[in-house]
C-alpha atoms as a PDB file:
ATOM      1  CA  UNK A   1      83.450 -54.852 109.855  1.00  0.00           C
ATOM      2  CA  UNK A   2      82.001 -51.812 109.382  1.00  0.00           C
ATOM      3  CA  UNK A   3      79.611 -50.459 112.301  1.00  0.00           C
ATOM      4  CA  UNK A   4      77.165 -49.591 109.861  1.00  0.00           C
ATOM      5  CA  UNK A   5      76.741 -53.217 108.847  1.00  0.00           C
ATOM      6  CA  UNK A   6      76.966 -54.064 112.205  1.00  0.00           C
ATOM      7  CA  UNK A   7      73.958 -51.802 113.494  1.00  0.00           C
ATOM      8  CA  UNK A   8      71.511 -52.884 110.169  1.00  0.00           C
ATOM      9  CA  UNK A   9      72.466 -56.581 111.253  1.00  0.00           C
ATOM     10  CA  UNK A  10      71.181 -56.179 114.721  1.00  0.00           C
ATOM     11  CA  UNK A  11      68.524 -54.257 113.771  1.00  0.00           C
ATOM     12  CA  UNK A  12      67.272 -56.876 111.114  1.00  0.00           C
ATOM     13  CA  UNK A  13      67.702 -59.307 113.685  1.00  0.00           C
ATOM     14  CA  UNK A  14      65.460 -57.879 116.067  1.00  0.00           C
ATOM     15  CA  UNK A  15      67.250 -55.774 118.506  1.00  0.00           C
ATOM     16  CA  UNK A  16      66.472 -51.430 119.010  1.00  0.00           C
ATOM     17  CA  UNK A  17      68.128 -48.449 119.905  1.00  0.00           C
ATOM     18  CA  UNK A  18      67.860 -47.709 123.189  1.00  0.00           C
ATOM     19  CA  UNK A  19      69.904 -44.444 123.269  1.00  0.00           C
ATOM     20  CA  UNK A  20      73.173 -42.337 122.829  1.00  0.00           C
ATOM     21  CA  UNK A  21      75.726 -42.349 125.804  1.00  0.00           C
ATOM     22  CA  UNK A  22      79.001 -40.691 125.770  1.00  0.00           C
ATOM     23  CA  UNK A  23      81.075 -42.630 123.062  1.00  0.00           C
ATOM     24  CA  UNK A  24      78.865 -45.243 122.855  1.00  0.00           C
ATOM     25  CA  UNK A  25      75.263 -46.630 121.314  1.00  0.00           C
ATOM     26  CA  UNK A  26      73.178 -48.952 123.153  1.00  0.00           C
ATOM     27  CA  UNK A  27      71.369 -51.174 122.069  1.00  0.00           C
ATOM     28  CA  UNK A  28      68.702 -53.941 123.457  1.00  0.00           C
ATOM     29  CA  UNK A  29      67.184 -57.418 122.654  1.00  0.00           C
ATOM     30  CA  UNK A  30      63.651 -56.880 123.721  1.00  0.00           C
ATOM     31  CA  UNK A  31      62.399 -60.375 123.950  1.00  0.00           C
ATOM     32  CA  UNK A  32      65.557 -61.776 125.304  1.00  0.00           C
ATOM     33  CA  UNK A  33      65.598 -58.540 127.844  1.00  0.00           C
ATOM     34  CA  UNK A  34      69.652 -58.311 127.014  1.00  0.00           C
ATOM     35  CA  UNK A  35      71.287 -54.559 126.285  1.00  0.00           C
ATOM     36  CA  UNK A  36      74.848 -54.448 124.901  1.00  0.00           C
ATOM     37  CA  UNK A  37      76.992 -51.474 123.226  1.00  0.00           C
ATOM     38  CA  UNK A  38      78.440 -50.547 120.449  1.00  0.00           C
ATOM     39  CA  UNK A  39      81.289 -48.326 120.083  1.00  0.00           C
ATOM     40  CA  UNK A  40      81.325 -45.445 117.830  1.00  0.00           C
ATOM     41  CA  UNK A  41      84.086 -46.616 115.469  1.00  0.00           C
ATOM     42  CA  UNK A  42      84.190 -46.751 112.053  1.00  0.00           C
ATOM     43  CA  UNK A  43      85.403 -50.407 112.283  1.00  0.00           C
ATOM     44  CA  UNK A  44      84.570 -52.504 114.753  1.00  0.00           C
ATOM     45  CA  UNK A  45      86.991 -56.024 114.872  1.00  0.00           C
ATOM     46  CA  UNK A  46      85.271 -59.207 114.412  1.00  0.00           C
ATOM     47  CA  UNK A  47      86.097 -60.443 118.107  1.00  0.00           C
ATOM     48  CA  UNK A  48      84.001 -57.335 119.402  1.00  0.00           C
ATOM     49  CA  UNK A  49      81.143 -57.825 116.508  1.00  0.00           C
ATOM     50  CA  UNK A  50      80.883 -61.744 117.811  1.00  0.00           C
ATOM     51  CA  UNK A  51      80.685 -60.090 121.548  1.00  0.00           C
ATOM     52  CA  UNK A  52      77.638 -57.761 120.897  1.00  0.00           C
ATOM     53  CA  UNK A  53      75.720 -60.436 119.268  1.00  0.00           C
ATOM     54  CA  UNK A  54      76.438 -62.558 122.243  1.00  0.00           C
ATOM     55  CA  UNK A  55      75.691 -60.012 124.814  1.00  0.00           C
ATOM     56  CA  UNK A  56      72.629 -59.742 122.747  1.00  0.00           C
ATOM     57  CA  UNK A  57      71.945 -63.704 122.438  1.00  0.00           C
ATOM     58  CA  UNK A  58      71.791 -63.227 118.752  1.00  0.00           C
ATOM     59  CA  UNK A  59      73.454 -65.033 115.754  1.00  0.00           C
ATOM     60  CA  UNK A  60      76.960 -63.502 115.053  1.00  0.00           C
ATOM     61  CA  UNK A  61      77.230 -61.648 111.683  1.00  0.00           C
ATOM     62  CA  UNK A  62      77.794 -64.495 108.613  1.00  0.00           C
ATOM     63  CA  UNK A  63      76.513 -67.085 110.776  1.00  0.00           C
ATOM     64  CA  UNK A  64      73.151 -68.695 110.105  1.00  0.00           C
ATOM     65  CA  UNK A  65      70.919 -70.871 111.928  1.00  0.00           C
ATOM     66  CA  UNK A  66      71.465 -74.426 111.656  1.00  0.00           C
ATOM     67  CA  UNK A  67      67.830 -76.276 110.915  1.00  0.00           C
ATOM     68  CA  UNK A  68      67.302 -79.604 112.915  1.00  0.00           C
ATOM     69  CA  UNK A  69      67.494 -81.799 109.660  1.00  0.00           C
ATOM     70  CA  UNK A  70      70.947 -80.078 109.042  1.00  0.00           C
ATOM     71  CA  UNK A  71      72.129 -81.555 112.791  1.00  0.00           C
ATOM     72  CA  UNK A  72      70.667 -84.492 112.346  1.00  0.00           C
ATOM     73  CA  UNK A  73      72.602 -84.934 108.967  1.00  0.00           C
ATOM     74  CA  UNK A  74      75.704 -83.759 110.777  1.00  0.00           C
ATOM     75  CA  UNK A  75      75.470 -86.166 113.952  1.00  0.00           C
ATOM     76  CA  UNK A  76      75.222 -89.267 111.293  1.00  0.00           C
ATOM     77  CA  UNK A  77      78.260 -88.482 109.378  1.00  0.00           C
ATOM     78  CA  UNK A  78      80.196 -87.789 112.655  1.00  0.00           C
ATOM     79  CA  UNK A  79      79.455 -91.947 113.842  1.00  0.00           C
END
């Protein structure tokens, strides 16, 4: 993914810049109080995208929240 996309995902999802170190930007998750980094790449892989969101205990990119109902509905077909 590109880190463009990356950085306007985590921004939309809450998170700020923090600031600029040496070859990387950091970035926090104010109300969870968690700082990860991103690399300055032009692509970042989707194994390091999912670790950033984690590090920032955020929903990985593509992935959306599941509502209750829609776990509830899952559970029941699962028996």
């Amino acid at each position: 993914m590109k880190r463009v996309d990356l950085i306007r995902y985590i921004e939309a999802s809450g998170c700020v810049f923090l600031r600029e170190g040496g070859r990387h930007t950091v970035y926090v998750n104010p109300t969870a109080r968690k700082v990860s980094t991103i690399p300055r790449h032009r692509e970042i892989n989707e194994f390091m995208a999912k670790k950033i969101c984690r590090e920032l205990e955020i929903d990985g990119p593509g992935r959306e929240k599941k509502s209750a109902e829609g776990e509830q509905s899952d559970a029941a077909d699962s028996r």
